[in-house]
Protein backbone atom coordinates (compact mmCIF):
# COMPACT_ATOMS: atom_id res chain seq x y z
CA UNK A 1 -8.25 2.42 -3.78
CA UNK A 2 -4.10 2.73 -4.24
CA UNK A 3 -1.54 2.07 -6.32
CA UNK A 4 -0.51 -0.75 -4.70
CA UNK A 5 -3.68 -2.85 -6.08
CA UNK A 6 -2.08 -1.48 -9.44
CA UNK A 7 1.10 -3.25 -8.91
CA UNK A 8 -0.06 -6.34 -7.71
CA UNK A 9 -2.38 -6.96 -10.87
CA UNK A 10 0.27 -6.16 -13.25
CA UNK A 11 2.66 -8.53 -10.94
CA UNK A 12 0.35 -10.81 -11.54
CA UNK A 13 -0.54 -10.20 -14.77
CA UNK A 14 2.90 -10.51 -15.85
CA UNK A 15 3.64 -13.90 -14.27
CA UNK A 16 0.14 -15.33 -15.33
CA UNK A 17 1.25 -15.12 -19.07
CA UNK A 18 3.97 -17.58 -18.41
CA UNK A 19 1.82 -20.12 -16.99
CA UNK A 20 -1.06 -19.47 -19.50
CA UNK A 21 1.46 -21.03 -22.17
CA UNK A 22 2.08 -24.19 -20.30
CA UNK A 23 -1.95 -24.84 -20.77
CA UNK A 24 -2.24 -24.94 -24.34
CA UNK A 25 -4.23 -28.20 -24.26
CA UNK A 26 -7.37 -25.74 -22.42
CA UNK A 27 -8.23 -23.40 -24.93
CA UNK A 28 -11.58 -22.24 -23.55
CA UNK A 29 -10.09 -21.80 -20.17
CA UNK A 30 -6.62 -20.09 -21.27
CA UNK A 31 -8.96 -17.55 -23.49
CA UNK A 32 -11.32 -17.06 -21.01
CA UNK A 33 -8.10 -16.05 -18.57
CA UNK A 34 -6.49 -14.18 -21.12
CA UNK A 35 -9.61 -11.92 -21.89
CA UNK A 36 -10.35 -11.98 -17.91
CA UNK A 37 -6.92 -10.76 -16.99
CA UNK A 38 -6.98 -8.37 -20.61
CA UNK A 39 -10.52 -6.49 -18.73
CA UNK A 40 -9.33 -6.16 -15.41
CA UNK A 41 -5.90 -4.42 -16.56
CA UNK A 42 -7.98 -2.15 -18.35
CA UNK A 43 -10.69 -1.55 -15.23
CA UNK A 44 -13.51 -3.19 -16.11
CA UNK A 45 -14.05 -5.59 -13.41
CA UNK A 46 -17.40 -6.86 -13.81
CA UNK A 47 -16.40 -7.63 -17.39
CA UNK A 48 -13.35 -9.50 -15.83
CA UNK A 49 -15.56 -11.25 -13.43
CA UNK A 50 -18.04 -12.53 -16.23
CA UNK A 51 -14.91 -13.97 -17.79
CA UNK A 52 -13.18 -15.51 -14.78
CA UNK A 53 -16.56 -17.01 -13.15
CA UNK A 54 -16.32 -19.20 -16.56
CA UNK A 55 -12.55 -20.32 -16.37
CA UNK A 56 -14.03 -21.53 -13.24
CA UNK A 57 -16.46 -23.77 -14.49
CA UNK A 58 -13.85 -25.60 -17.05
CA UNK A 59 -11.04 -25.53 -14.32
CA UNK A 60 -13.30 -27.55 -12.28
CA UNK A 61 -14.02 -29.46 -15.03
CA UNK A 62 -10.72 -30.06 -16.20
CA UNK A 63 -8.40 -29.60 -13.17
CA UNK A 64 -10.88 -29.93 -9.71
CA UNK A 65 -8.54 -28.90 -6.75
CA UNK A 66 -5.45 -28.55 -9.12
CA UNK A 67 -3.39 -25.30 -10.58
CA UNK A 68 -5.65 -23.76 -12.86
CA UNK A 69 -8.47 -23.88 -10.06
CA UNK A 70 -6.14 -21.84 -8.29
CA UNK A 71 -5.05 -19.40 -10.35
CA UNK A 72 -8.92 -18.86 -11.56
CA UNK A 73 -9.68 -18.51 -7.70
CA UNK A 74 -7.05 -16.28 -7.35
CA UNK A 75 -7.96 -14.10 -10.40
CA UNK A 76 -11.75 -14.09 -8.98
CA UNK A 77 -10.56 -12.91 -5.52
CA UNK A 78 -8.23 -10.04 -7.30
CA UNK A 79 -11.48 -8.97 -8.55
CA UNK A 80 -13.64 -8.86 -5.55
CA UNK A 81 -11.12 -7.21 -4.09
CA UNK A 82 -11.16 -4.67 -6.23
CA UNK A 83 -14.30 -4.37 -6.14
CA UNK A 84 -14.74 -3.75 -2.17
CA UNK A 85 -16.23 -7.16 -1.58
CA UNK A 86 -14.00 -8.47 0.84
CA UNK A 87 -15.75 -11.37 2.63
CA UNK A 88 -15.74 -12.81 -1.09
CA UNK A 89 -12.49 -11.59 -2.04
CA UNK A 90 -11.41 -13.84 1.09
CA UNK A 91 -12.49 -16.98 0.93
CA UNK A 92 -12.18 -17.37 -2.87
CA UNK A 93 -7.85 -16.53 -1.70
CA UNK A 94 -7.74 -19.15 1.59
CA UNK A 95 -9.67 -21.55 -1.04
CA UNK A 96 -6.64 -20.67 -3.42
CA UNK A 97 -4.46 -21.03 -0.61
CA UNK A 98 -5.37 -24.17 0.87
CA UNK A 99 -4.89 -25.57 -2.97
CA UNK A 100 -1.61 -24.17 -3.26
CA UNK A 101 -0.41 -25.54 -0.44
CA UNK A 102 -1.49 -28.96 -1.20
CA UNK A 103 -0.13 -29.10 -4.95
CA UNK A 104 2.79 -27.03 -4.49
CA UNK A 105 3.74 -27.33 -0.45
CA UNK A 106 4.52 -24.41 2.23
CA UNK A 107 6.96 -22.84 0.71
CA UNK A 108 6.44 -22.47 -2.89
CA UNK A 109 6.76 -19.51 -5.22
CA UNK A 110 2.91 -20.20 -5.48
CA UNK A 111 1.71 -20.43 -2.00
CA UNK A 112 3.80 -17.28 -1.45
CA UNK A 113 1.63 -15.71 -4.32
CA UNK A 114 -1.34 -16.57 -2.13
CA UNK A 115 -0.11 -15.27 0.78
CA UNK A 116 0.59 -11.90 -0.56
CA UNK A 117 -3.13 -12.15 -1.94
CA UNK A 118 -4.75 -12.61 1.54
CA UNK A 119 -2.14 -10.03 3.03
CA UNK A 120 -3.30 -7.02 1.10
CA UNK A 121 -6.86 -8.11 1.84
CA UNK A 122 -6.58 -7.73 5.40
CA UNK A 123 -4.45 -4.84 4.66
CA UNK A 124 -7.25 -2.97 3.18
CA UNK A 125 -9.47 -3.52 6.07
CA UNK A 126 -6.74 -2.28 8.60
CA UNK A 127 -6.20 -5.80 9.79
CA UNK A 128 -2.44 -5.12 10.78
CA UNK A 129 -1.38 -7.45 12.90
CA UNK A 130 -2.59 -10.43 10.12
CA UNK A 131 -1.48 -8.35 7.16
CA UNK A 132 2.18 -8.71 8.10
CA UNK A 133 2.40 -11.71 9.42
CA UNK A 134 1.59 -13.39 5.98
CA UNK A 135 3.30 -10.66 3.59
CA UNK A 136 6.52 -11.49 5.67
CA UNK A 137 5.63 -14.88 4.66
CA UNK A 138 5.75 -14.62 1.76
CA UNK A 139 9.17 -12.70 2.25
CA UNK A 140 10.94 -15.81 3.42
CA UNK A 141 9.51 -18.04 1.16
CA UNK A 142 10.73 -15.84 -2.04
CA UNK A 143 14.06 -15.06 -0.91
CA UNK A 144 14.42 -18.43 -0.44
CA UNK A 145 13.19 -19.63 -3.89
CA UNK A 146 14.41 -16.42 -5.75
CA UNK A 147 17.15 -14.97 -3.69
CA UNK A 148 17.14 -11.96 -1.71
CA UNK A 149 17.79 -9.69 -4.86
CA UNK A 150 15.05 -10.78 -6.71
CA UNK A 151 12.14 -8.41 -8.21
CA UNK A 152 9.45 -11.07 -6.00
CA UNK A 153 11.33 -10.66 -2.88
CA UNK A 154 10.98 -6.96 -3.50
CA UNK A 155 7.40 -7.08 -3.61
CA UNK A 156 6.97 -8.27 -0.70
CA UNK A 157 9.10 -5.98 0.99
CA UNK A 158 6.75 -2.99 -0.61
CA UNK A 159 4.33 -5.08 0.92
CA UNK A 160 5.23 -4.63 4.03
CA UNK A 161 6.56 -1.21 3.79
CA UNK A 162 3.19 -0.29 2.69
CA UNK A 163 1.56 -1.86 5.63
CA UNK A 164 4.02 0.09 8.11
CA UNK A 165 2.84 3.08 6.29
CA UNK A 166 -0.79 2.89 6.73
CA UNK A 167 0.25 2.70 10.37
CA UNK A 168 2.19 6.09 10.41
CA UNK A 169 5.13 3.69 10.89
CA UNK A 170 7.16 5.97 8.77
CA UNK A 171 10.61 5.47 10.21
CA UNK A 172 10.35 1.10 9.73
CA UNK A 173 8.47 1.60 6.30
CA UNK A 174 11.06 4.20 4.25
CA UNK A 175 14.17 1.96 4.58
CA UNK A 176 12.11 -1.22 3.40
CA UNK A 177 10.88 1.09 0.35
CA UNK A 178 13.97 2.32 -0.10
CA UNK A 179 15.44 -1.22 -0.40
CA UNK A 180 12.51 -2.21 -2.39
CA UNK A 181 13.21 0.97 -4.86
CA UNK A 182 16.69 0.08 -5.52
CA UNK A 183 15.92 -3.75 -6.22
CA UNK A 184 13.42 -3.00 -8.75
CA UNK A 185 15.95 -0.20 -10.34
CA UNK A 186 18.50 -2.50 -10.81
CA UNK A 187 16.50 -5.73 -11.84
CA UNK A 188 13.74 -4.28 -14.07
CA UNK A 189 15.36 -0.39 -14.30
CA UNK A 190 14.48 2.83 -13.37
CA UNK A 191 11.36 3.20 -16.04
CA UNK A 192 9.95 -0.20 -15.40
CA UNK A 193 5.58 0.64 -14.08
CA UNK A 194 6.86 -1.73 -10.81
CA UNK A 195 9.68 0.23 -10.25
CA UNK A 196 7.62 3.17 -10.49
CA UNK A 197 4.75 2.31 -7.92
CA UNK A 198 7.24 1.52 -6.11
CA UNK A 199 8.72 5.38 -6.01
CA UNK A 200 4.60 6.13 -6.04
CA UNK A 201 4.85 4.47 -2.53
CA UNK A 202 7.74 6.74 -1.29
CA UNK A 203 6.25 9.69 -2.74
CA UNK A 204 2.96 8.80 -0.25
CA UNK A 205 5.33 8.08 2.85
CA UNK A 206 7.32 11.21 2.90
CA UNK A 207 3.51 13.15 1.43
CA UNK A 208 2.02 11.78 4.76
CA UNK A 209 5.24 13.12 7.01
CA UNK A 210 4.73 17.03 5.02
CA UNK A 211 7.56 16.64 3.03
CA UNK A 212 6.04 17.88 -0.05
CA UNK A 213 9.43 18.98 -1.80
CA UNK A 214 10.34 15.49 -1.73
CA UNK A 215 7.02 13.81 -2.88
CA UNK A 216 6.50 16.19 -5.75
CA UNK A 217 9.36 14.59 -8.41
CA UNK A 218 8.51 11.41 -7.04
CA UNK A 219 4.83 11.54 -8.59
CA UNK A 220 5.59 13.62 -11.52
CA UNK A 221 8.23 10.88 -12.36
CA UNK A 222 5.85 8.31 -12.13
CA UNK A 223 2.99 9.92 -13.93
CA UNK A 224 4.98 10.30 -16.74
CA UNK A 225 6.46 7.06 -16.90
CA UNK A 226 2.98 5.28 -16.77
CA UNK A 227 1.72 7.83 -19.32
CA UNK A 228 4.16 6.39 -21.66
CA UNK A 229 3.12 2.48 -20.90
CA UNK A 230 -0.16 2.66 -20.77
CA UNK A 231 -1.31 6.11 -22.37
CA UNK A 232 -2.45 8.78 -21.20
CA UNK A 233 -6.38 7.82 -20.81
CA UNK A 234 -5.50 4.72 -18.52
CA UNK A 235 -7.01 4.28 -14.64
CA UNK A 236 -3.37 3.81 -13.50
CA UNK A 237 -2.38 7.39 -14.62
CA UNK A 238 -5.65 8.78 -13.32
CA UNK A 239 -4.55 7.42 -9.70
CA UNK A 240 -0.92 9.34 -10.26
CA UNK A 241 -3.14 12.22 -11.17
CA UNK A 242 -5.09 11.83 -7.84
CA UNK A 243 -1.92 11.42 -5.69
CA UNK A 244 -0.17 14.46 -7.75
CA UNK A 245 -3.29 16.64 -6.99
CA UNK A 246 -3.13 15.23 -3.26
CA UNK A 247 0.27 17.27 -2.84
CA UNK A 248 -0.69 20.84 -4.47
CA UNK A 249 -4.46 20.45 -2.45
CA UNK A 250 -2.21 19.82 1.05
CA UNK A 251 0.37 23.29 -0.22
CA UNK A 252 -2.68 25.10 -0.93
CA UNK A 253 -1.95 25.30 -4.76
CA UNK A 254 -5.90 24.65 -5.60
CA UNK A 255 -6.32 25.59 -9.42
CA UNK A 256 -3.09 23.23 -9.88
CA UNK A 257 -5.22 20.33 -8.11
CA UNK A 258 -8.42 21.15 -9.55
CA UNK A 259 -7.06 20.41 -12.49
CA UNK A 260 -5.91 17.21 -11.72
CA UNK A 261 -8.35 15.58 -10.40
CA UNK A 262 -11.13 16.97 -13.00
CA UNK A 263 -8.88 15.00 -15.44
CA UNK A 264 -8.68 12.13 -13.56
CA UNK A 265 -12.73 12.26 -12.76
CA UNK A 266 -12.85 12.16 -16.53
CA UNK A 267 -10.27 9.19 -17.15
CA UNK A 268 -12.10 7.17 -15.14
CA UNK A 269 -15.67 7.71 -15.93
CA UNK A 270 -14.30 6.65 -19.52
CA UNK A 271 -11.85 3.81 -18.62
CA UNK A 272 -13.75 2.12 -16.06
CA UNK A 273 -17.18 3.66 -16.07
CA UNK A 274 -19.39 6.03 -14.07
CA UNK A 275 -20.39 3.63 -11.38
CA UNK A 276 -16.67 1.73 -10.31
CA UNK A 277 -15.40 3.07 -7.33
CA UNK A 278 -12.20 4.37 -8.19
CA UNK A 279 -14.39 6.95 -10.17
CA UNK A 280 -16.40 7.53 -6.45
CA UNK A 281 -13.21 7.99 -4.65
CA UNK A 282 -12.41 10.41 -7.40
CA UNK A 283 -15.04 12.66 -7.24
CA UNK A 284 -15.07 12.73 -3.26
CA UNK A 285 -11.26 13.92 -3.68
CA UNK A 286 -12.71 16.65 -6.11
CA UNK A 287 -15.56 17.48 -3.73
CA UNK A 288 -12.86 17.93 -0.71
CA UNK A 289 -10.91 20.37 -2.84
CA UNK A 290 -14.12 22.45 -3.94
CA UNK A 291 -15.21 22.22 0.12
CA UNK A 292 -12.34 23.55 1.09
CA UNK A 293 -12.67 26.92 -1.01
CA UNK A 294 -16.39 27.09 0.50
CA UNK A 295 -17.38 26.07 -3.23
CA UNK A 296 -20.10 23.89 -1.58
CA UNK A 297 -22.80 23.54 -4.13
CA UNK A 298 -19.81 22.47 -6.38
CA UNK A 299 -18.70 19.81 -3.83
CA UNK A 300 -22.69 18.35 -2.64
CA UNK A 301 -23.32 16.80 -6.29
CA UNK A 302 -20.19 14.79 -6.27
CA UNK A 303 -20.09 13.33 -2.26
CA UNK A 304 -23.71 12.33 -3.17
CA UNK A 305 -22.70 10.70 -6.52
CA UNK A 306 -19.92 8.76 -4.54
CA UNK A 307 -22.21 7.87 -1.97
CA UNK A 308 -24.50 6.35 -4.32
CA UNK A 309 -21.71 4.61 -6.33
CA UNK A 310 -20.05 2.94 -3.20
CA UNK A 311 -23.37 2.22 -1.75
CA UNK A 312 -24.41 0.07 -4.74
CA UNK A 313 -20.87 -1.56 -5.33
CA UNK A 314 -19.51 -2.18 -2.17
CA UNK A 315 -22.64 -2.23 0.05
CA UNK A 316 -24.66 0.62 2.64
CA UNK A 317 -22.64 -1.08 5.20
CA UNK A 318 -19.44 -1.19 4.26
CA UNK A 319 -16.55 1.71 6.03
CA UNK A 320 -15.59 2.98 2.49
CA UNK A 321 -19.35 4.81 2.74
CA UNK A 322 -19.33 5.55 6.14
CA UNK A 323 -15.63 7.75 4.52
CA UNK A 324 -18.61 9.20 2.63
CA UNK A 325 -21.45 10.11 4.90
CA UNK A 326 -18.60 11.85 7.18
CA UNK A 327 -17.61 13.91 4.20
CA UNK A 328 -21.00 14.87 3.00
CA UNK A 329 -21.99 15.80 6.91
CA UNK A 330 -19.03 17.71 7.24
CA UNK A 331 -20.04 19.88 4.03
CA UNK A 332 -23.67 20.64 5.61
CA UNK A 333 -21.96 21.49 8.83
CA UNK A 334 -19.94 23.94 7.26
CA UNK A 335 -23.00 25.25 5.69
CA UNK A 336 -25.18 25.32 9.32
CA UNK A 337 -27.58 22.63 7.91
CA UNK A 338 -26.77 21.27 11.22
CA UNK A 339 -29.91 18.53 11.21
CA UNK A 340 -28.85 16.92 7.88
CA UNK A 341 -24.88 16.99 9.56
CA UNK A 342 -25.99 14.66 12.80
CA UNK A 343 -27.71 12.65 11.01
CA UNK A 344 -25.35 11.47 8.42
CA UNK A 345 -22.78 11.35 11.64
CA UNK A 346 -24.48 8.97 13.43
CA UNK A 347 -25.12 7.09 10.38
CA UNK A 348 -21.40 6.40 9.52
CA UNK A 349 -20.56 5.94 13.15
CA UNK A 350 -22.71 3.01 13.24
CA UNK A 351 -21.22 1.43 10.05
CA UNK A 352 -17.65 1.93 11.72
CA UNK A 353 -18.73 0.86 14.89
CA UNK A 354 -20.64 -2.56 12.91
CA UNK A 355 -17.14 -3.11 10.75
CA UNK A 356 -15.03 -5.48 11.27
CA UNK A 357 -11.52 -3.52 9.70
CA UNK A 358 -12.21 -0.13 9.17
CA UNK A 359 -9.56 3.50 8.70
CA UNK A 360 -9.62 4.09 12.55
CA UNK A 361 -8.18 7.60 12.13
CA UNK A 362 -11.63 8.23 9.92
CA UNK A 363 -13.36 6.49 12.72
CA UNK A 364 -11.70 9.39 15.41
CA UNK A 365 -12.33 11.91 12.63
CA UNK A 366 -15.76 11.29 12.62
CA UNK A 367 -16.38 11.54 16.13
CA UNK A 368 -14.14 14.69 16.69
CA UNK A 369 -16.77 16.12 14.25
CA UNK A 370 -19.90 14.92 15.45
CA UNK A 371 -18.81 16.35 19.03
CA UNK A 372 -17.81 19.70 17.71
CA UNK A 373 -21.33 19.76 15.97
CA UNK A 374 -22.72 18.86 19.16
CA UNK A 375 -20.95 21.33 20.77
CA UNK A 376 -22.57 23.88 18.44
CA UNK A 377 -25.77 22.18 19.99
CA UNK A 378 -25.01 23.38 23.14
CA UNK A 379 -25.05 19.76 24.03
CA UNK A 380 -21.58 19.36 25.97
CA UNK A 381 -22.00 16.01 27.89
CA UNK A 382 -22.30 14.17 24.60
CA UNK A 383 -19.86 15.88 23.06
CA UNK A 384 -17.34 15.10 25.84
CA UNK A 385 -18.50 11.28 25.79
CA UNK A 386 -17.24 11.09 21.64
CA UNK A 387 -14.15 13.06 22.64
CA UNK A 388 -13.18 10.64 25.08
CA UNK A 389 -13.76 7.89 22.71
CA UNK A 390 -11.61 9.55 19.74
CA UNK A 391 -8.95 9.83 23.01
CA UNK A 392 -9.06 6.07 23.79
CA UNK A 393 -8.90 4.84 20.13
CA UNK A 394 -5.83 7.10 19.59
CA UNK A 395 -4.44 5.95 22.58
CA UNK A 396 -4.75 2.35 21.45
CA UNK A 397 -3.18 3.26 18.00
CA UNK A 398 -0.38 5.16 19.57
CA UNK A 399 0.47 1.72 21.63
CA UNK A 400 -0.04 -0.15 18.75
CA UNK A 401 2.26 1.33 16.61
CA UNK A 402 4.67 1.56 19.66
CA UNK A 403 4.48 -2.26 20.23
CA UNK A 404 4.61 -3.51 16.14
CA UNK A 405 7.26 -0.72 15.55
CA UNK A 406 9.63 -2.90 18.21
CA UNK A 407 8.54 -6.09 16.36
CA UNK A 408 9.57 -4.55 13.29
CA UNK A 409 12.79 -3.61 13.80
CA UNK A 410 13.24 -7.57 14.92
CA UNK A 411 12.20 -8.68 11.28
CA UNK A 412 15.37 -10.23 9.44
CA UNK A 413 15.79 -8.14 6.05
CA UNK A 414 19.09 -9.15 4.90
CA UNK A 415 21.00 -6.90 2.89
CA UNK A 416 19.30 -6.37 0.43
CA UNK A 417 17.17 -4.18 -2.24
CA UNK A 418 13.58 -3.44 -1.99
CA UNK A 419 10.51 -3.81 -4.82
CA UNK A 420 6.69 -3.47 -4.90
């Protein structure tokens, strides 16, 4: 879950209306994209996917391998993506893709569209290497069909900046946001929701380097300028919530976060239900805070509640549970239930392990864990085998980041602005 996901739907949301109009001749299509694109802005994605499964059927009625095939693909993949189904989310975008690049060629406004699609996809399952490769793509295509000022060729340099970021790439990601930031201020202005995930995005960067002083205004600005387009009962504001409560949880301000994220618990379990995930990854943020004041009878109920949520959307095997398991073991290890603790260890080490793009630094966070509990155990030679593991896979990071960081600073940005 992450703001970004926010700002691509309304990105392509807002673009979507424009070519809905052009298809007046398909009613039961265009209303059946309207209505699908109308749910998933509001959260409810299995709504949305009801709606989109049937602009499928009369796009491939109507228009088999065309545009509106597309764009319903693309819609349906937006969805899945959503919804932590990625193997679906990506082949219903390379289907898209392949169809864009047949209608509209290489390097068209739409194809870039695609690419972006497919980049945040592999994004999301820490798939680096691939994630940049086609969100700078999509860069070159857009600031050659819109210019390098444009609000498009902004996104995609959020894109990237946000892909740098989840790489603790902070010094090639902040002047890409910051070029981003000013684009969007000066082509949709300063109170525009783009321009404000945007800011959302430097807020996390300089959050994730301990510069709280500087995240702080960032979010507040942003909460309150969603709160005024979209209310203040809407999923988007709950995820400012989460992010604002992020910053007072990591200065030790507790009550102030508390707050926070019980409001945003509550958004969501209104907005988008009790069972989405963003309402999981909610109450596991809730659950932290509540572990971290020893409040742990407070914080078991909700990591069990996520478990059970994720589990049934996104699958027992997929890494967002295995996040889950290594909370909830971590709360009974803190309580000395030490029996419950390995076992839910071992169980989300073999989902990372069995995953295919996973958060590595959960993956070293795990085993760090699991050997420390083993160390308890008086079991030292397994302990030292996990330790050595966390040390090679933060080794391989480290060279990672070393290696794409040079590659970055190679990548032509011309001078510019940058957008989400």
């Amino acid at each position: 879950m992450s703001i970004r996901l926010n700002a691509r739907a309304l990105t392509i949301g807002l673009a979507f209306l424009g070519f809905l109009s052009a298809c007046a001749e398909d009613h039961r299509w265009r209303s059946a994209m309207t209505e699908g694109t109308n749910a998933m802005r509001s959260g409810d994605y299995t709504h949305a996917e009801e709606l989109f499964v049937a602009a499928r059927k009369e796009a491939e009625v109507l228009d088999p391998q065309g545009k509106r095939l597309a764009e319903t693909l693309s819609q349906l993949g937006e969805v899945n993506r959503e919804l932590g189904r990625y193997p679906r989310a990506e082949a219903l975008f390379q289907e898209a893709l392949a169809i864009r690049e047949r209608v509209y060629g290489p390097a068209h406004a739409e194809t870039a569209a695609s690419l972006t699609d497919l980049g945040e996809l592999y994004r999301l399952q820490g798939l680096y290497t691939q994630a940049e490769a086609l969100h700078q793509r999509a860069r070159e295509i857009r600031e050659k069909v819109f210019g390098a000022d444009h609000s498009k060729t902004a996104e995609s340099l959020n894109n990237i900046a946000v892909v740098y970021q989840d790489q603790h790439r902070f010094s090639d990601a902040e002047p890409v946001l910051q070029r981003a930031l000013e684009i969007l201020e000066k082509q949709l202005g300063p109170e525009h929701s783009l321009t404000a995930i945007t800011r959302d995005n430097l807020a996390k960067l300089y959050q994730a380097q301990g510069q709280h002083a500087r995240a702080m205004p960032l979010y507040q600005r942003t909460l309150t300028i969603h709160e005024k387009a979209f209310g203040p009962n809407h999923p988007i504001v709950a995820r400012n919530l989460e992010n604002l409560a992020d910053t007072y949880r990591a200065q030790n301000q507790y009550p102030q976060a508390e707050v926070l994220y019980q409001r945003a618990v509550s958004i969501f379990r209104k907005s988008i239900g009790n069972e989405h995930v963003d309402t999981a990854e909610a109450m596991s943020r809730l659950g932290q805070l509540y572990e971290l004041q020893g409040l742990y009878s407070q914080a078991e109920p909700l990591f069990q509640q996520a478990i059970a949520i994720r589990e049934k959307q996104q699958g027992a095997d997929n890494p967002q549970v295995a996040g889950e398991l290594k909370n909830l073991a971590s709360l009974y290890q803190s309580q000395n239930k030490l029996d419950q603790s390995e076992d839910l260890y071992k169980q989300a080490l073999g989902i990372y392990e069995q995953s295919v793009g996973y958060d590595r630094d959960a993956y070293v966070k795990t085993l760090k864990n699991y050997a420390s509990l083993l160390r308890r155990r008086q079991r030292s030679g397994e302990a030292e085998r996990l330790e050595e593991r966390a040390k090679s896979v933060l080794k391989r990071l480290s060279l990672e980041s070393q290696s794409q960081g040079k590659t970055a600073a190679e990548v032509p940005l011309a001078p510019v602005v940058p957008v989400p």
